[in-house]
N, C-alpha and C. Protein backbone atom coordinates (compact mmCIF):
# COMPACT_ATOMS: atom_id res chain seq x y z
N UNK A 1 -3.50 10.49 20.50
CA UNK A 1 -2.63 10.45 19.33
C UNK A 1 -2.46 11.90 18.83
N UNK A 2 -1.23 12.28 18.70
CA UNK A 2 -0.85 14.07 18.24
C UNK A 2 -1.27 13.82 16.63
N UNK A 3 -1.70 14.74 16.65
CA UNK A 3 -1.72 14.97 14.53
C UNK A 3 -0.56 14.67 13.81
N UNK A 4 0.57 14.56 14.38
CA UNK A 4 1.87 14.28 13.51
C UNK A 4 1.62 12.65 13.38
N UNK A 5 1.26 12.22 14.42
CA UNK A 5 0.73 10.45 14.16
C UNK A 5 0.08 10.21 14.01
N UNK A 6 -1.57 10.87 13.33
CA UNK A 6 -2.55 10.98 12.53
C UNK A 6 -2.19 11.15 11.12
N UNK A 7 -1.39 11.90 11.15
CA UNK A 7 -1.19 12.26 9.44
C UNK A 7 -0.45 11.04 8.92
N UNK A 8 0.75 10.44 9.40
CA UNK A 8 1.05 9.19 8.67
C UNK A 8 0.01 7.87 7.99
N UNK A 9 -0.62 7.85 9.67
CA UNK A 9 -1.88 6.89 9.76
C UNK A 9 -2.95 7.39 8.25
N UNK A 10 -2.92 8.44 8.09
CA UNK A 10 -3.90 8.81 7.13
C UNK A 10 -3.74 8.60 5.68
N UNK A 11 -2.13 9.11 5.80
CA UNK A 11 -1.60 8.75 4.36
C UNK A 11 -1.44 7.07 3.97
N UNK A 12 -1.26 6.02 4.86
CA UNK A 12 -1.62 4.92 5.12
C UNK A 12 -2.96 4.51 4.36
N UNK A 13 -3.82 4.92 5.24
CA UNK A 13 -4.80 4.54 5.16
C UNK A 13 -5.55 4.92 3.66
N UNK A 14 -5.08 5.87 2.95
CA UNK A 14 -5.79 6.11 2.16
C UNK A 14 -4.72 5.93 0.33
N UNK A 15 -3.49 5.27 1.05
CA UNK A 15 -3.14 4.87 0.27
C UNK A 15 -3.21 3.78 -0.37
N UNK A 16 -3.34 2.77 1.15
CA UNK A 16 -4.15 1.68 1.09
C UNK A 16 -5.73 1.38 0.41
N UNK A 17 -6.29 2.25 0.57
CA UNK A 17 -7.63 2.41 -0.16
C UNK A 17 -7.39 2.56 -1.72
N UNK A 18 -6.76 3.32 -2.07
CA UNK A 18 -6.27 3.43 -3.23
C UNK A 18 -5.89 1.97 -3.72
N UNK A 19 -4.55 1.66 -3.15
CA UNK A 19 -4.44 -0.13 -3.93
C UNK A 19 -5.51 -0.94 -3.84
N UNK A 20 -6.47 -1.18 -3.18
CA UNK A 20 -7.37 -1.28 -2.95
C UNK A 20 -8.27 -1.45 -3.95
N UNK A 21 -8.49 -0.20 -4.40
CA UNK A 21 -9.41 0.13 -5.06
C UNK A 21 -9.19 -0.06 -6.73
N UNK A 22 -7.57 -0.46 -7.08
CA UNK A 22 -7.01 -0.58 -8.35
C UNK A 22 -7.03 -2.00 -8.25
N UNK A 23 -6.75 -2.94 -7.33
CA UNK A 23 -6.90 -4.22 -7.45
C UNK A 23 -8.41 -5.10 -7.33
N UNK A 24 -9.68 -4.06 -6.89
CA UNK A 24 -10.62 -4.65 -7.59
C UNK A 24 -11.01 -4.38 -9.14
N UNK A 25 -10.64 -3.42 -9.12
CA UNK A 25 -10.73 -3.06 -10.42
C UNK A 25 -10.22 -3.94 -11.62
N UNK A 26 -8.86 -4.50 -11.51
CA UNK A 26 -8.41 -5.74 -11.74
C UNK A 26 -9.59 -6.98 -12.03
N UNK A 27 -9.98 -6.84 -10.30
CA UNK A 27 -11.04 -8.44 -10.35
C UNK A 27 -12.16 -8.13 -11.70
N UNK A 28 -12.85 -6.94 -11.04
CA UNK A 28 -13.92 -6.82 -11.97
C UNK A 28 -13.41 -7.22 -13.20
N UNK A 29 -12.51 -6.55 -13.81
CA UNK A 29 -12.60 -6.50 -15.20
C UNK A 29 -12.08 -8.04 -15.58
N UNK A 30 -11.46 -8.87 -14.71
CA UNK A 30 -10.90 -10.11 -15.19
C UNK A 30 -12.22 -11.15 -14.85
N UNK A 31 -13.16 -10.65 -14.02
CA UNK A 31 -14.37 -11.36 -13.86
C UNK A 31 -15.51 -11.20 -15.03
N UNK A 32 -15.73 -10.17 -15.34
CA UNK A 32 -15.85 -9.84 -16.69
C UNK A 32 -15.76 -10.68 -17.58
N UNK A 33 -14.19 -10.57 -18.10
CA UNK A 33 -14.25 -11.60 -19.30
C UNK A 33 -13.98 -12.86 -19.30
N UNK A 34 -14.40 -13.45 -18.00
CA UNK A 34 -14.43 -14.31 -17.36
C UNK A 34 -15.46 -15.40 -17.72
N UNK A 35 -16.89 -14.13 -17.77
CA UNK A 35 -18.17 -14.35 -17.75
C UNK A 35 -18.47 -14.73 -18.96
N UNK A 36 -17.45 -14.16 -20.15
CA UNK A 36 -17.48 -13.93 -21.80
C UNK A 36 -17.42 -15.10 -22.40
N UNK A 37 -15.72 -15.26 -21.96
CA UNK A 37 -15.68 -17.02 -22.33
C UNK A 37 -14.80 -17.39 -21.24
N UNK A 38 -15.09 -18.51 -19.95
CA UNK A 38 -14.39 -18.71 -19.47
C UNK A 38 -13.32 -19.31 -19.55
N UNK A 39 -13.27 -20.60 -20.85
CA UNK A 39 -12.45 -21.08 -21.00
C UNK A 39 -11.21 -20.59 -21.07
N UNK A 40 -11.39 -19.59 -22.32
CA UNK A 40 -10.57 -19.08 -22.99
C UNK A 40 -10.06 -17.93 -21.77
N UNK A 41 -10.28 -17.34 -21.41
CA UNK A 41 -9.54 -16.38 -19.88
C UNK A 41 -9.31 -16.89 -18.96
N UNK A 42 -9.85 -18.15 -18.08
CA UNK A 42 -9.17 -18.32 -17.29
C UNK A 42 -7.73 -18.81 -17.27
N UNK A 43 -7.24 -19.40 -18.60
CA UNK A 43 -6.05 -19.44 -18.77
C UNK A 43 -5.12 -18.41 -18.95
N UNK A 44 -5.63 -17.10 -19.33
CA UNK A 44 -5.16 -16.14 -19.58
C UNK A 44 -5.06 -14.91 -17.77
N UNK A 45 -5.84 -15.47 -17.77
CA UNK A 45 -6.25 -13.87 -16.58
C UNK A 45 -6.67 -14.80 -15.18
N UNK A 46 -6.10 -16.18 -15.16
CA UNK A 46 -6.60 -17.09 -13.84
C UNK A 46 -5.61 -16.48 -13.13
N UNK A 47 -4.16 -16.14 -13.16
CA UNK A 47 -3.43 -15.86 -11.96
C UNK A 47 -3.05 -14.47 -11.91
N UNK A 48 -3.46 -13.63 -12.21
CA UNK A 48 -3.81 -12.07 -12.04
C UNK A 48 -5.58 -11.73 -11.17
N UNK A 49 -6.32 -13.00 -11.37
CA UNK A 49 -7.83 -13.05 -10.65
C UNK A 49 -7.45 -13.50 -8.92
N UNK A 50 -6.40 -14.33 -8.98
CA UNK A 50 -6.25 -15.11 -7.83
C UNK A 50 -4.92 -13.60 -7.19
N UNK A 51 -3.87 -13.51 -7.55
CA UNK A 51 -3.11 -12.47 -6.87
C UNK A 51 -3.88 -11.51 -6.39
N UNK A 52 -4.78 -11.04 -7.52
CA UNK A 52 -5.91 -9.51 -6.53
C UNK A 52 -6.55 -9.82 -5.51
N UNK A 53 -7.22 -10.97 -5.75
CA UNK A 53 -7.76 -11.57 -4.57
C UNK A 53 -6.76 -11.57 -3.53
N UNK A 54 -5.97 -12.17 -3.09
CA UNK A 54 -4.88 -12.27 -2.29
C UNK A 54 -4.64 -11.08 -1.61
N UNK A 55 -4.35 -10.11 -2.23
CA UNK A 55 -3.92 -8.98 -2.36
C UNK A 55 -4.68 -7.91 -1.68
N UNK A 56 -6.01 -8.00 -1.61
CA UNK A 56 -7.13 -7.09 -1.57
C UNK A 56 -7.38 -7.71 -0.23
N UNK A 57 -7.24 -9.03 0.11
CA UNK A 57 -7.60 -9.57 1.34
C UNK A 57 -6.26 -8.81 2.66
N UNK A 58 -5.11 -9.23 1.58
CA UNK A 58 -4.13 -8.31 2.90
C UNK A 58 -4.20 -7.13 3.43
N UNK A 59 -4.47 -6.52 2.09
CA UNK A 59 -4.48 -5.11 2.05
C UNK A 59 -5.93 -4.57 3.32
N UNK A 60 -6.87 -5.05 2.89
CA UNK A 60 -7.94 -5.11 3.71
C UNK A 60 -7.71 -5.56 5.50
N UNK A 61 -6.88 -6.33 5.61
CA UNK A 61 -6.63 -7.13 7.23
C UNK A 61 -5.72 -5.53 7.87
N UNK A 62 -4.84 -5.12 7.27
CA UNK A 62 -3.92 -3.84 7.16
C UNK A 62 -5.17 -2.52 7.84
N UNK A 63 -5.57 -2.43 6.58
CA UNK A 63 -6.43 -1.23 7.09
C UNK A 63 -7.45 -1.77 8.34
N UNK A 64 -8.14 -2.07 8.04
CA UNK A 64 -8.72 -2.44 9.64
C UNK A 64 -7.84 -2.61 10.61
N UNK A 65 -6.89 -2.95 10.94
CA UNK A 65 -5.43 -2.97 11.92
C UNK A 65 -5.70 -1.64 12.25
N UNK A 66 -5.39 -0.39 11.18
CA UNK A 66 -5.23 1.15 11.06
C UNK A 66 -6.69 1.61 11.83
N UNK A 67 -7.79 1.17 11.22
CA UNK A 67 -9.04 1.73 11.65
C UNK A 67 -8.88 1.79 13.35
N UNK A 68 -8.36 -0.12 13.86
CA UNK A 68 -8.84 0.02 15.10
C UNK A 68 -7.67 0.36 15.68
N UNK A 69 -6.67 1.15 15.17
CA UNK A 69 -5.40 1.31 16.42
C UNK A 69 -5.34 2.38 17.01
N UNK A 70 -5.05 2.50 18.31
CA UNK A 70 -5.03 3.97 19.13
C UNK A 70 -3.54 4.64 19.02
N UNK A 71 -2.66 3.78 18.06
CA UNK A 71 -1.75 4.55 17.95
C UNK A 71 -0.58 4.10 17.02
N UNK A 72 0.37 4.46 16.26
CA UNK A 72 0.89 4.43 14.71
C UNK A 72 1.74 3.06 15.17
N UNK A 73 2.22 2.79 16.74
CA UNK A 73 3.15 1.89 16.98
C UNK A 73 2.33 0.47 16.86
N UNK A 74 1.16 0.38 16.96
CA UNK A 74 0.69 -0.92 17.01
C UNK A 74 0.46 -1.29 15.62
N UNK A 75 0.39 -0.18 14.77
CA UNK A 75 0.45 -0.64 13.31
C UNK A 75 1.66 -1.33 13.28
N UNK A 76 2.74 -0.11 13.33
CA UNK A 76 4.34 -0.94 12.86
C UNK A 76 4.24 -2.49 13.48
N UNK A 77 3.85 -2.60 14.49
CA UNK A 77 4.30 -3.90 15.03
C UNK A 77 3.52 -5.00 14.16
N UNK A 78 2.21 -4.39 13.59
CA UNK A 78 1.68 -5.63 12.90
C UNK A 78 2.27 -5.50 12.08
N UNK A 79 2.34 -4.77 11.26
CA UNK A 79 3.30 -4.72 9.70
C UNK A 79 4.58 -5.51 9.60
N UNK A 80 5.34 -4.96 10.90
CA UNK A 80 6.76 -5.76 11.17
C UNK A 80 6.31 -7.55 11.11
N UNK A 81 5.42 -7.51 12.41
CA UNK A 81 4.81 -8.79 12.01
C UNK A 81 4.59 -9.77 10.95
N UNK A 82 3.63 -9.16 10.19
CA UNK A 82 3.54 -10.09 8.76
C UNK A 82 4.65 -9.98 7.96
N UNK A 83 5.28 -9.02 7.87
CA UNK A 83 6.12 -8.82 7.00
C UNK A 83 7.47 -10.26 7.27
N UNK A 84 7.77 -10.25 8.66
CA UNK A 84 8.66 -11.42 9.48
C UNK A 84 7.62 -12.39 8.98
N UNK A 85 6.20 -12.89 8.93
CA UNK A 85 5.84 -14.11 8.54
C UNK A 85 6.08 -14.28 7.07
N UNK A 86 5.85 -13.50 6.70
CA UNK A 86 5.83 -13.69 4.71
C UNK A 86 7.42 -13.84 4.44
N UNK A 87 8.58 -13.62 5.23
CA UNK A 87 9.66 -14.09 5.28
C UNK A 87 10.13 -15.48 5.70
N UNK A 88 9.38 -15.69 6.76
CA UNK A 88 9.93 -17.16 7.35
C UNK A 88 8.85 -17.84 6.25
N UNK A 89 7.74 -17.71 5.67
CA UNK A 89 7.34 -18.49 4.51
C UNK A 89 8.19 -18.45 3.34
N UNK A 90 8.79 -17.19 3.11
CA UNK A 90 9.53 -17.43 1.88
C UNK A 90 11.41 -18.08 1.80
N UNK A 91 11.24 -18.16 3.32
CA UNK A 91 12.75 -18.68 3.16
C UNK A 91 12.95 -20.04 4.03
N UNK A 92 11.73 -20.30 4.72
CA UNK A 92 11.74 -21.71 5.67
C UNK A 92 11.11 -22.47 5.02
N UNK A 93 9.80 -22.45 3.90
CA UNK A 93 8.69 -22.61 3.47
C UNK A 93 9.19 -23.59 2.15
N UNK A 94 8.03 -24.68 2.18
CA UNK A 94 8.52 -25.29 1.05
C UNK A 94 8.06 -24.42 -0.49
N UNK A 95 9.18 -24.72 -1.43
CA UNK A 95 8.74 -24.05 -2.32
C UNK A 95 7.34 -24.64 -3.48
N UNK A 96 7.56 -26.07 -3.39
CA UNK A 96 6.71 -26.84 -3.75
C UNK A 96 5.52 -27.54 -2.93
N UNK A 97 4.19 -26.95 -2.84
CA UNK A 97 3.48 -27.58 -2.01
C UNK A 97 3.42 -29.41 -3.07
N UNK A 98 3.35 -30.51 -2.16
CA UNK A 98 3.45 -31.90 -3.27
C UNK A 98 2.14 -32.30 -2.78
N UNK A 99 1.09 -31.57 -3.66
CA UNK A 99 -0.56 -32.30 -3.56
C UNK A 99 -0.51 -32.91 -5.15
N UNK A 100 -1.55 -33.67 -4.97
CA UNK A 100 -1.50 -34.26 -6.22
C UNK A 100 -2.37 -33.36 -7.21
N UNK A 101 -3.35 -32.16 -6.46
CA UNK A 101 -3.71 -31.08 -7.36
C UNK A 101 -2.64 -30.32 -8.11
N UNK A 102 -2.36 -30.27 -9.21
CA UNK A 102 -1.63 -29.21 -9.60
C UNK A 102 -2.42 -28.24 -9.73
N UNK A 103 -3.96 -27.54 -9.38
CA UNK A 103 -4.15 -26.28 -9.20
C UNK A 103 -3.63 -25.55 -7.81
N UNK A 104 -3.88 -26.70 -6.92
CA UNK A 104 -3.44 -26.50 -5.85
C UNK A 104 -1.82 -26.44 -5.90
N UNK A 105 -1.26 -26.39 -6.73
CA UNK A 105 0.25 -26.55 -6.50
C UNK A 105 0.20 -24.61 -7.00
N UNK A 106 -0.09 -25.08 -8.05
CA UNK A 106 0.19 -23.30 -8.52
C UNK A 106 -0.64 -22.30 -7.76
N UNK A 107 -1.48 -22.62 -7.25
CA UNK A 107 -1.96 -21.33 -6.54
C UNK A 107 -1.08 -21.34 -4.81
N UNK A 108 -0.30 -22.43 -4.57
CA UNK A 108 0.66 -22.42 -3.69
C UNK A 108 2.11 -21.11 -4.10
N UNK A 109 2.44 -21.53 -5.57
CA UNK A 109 3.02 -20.69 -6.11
C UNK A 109 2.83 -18.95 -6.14
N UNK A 110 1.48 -19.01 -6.34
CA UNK A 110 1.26 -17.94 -6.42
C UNK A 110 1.24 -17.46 -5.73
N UNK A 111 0.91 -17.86 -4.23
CA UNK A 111 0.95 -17.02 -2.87
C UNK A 111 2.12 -16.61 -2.18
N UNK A 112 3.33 -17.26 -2.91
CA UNK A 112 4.33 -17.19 -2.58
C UNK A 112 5.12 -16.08 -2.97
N UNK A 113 4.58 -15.42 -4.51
CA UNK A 113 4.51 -14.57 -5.10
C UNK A 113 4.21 -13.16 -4.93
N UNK A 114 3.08 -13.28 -4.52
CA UNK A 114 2.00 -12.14 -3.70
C UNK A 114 3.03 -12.05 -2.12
N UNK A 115 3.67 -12.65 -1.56
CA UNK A 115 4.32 -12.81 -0.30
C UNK A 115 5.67 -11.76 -0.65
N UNK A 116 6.31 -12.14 -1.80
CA UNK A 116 7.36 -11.70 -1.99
C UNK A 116 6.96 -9.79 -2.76
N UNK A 117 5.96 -9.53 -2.65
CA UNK A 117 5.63 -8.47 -3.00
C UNK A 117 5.06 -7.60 -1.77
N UNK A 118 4.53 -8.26 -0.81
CA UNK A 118 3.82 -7.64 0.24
C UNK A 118 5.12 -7.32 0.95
N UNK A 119 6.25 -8.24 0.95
CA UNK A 119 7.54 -7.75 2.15
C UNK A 119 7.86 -6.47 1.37
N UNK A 120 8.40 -6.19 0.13
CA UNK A 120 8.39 -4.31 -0.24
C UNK A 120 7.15 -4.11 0.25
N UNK A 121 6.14 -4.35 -0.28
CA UNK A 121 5.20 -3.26 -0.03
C UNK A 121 4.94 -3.01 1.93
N UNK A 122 5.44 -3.83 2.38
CA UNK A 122 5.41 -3.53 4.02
C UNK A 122 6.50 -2.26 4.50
N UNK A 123 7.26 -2.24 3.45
CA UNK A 123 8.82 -1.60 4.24
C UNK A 123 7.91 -0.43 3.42
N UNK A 124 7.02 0.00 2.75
CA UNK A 124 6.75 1.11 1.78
C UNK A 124 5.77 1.61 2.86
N UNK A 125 4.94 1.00 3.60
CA UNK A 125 3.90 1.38 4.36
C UNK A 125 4.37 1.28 5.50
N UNK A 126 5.75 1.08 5.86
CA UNK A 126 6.33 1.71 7.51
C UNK A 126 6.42 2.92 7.22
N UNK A 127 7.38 3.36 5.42
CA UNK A 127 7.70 4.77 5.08
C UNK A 127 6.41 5.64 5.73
N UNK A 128 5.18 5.03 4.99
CA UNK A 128 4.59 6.05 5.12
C UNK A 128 3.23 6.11 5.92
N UNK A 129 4.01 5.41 7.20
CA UNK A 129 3.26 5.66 8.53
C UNK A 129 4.24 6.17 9.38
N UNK A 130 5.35 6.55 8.87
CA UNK A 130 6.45 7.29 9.57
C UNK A 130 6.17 8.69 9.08
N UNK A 131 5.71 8.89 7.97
CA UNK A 131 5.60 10.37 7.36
C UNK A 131 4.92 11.69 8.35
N UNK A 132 5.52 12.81 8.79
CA UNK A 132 5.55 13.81 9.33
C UNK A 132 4.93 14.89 8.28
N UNK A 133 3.99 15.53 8.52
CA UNK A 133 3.24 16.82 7.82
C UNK A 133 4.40 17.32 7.36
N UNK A 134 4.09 18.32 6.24
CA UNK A 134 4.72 19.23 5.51
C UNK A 134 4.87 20.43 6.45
N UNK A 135 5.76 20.79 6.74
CA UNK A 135 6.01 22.35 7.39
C UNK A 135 5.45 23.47 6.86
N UNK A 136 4.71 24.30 7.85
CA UNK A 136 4.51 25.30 6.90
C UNK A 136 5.34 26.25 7.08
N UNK A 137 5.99 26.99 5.85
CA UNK A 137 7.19 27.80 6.25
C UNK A 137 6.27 29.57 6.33
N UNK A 138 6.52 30.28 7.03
CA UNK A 138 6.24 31.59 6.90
C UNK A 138 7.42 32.39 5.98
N UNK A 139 6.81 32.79 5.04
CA UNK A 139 7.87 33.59 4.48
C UNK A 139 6.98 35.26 4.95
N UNK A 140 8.75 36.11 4.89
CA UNK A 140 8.40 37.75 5.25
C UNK A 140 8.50 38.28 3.90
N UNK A 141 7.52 39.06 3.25
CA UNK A 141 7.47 39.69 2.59
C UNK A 141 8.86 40.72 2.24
N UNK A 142 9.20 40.28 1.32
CA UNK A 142 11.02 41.24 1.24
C UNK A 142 10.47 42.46 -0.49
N UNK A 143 10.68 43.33 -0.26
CA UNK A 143 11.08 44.24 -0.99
C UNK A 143 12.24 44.24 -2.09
N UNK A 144 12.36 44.04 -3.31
CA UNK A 144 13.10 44.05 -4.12
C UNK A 144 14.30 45.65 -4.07
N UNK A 145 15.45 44.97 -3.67
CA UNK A 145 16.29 45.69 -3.35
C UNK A 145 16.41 47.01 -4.14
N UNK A 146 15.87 46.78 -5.35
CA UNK A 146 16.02 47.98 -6.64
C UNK A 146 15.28 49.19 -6.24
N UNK A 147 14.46 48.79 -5.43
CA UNK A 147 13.02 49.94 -5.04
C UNK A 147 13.67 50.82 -4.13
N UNK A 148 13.62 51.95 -4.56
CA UNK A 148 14.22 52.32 -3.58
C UNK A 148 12.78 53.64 -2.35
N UNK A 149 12.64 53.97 -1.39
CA UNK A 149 11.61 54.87 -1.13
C UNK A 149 12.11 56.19 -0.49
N UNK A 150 11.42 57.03 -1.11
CA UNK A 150 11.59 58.70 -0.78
C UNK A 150 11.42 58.89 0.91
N UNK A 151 11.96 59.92 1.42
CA UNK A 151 11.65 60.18 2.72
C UNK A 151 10.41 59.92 3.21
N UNK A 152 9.31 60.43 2.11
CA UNK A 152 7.58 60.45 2.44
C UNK A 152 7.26 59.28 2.29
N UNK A 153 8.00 58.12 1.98
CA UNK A 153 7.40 56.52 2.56
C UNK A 153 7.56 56.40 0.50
N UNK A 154 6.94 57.08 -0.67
CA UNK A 154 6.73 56.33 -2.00
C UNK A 154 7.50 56.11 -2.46
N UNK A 155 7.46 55.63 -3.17
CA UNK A 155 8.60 54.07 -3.92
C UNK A 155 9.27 55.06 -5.11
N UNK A 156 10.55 54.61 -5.35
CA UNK A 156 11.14 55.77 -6.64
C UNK A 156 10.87 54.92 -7.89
């Protein structure tokens, strides 16, 4: 793998760590006051506990993809991948799972949700496993035209 297809992979990967790392942050703190009064939060903070979860699990299947790939194309192809499944779920897929749980109905909802967020966030993480290093430009040292220098080389 050349460094130009390291560096995408990297920015990937550690961007991914980053969401990552903001969506437990999420859990914790909604587990938290969870612990406080559950009653009273899980109505409040039950489907922001369940999306991170969700969320942290994809995000997680992603990077390990990255860890074990020998090269940026087998990422795209998984990405393309899920991204085509979380589509044929959101447009073949019933919108109503009909269990007689209605927790189970809404956390059907909700995944559907988290689905419709992962297809951007897939086309965001082709961007930037496509990303190419910054150039480094050489600049030549230029002399300000005003200066002018004496025969003996010093500056007037």
């Amino acid at each position: 793998m050349t460094e130009e297809e390291k560096y995408g992979m990297e920015r990937l990967a550690e961007y991914l760590d980053m969401r990552i790392r903001n969506e437990e942050k999420s859990i914790k703190e909604n587990r938290d006051k969870l612990d406080r009064d559950y009653l009273y939060h899980f109505a409040w903070n039950g489907e922001e506990l369940f999306k991170s979860h969700f969320m942290v699990k994809r995000y997680g299947e992603l990077r390990q993809v990255i860890r074990q790939a020998e090269a940026p194309g087998e990422v795209h192809g998984y990405i393309r991948h899920k991204r085509e499944e979380c589509l044929k779920e959101l447009v073949s897929g019933s919108i109503r799972r009909r269990s007689t749980d209605d927790i189970f109905n809404l956390a059907h909802t909700y995944r559907l949700e988290c689905m419709q967020r992962l297809v951007k966030d897939y086309t965001g993480f082709e961007r930037l496993l496509s990303m190419k290093p910054p150039r480094e430009e050489v600049k030549t040292k230029t002399e300000p035209e005003t200066m002018k220098k004496k025969s003996n080389g010093l500056k007037i």
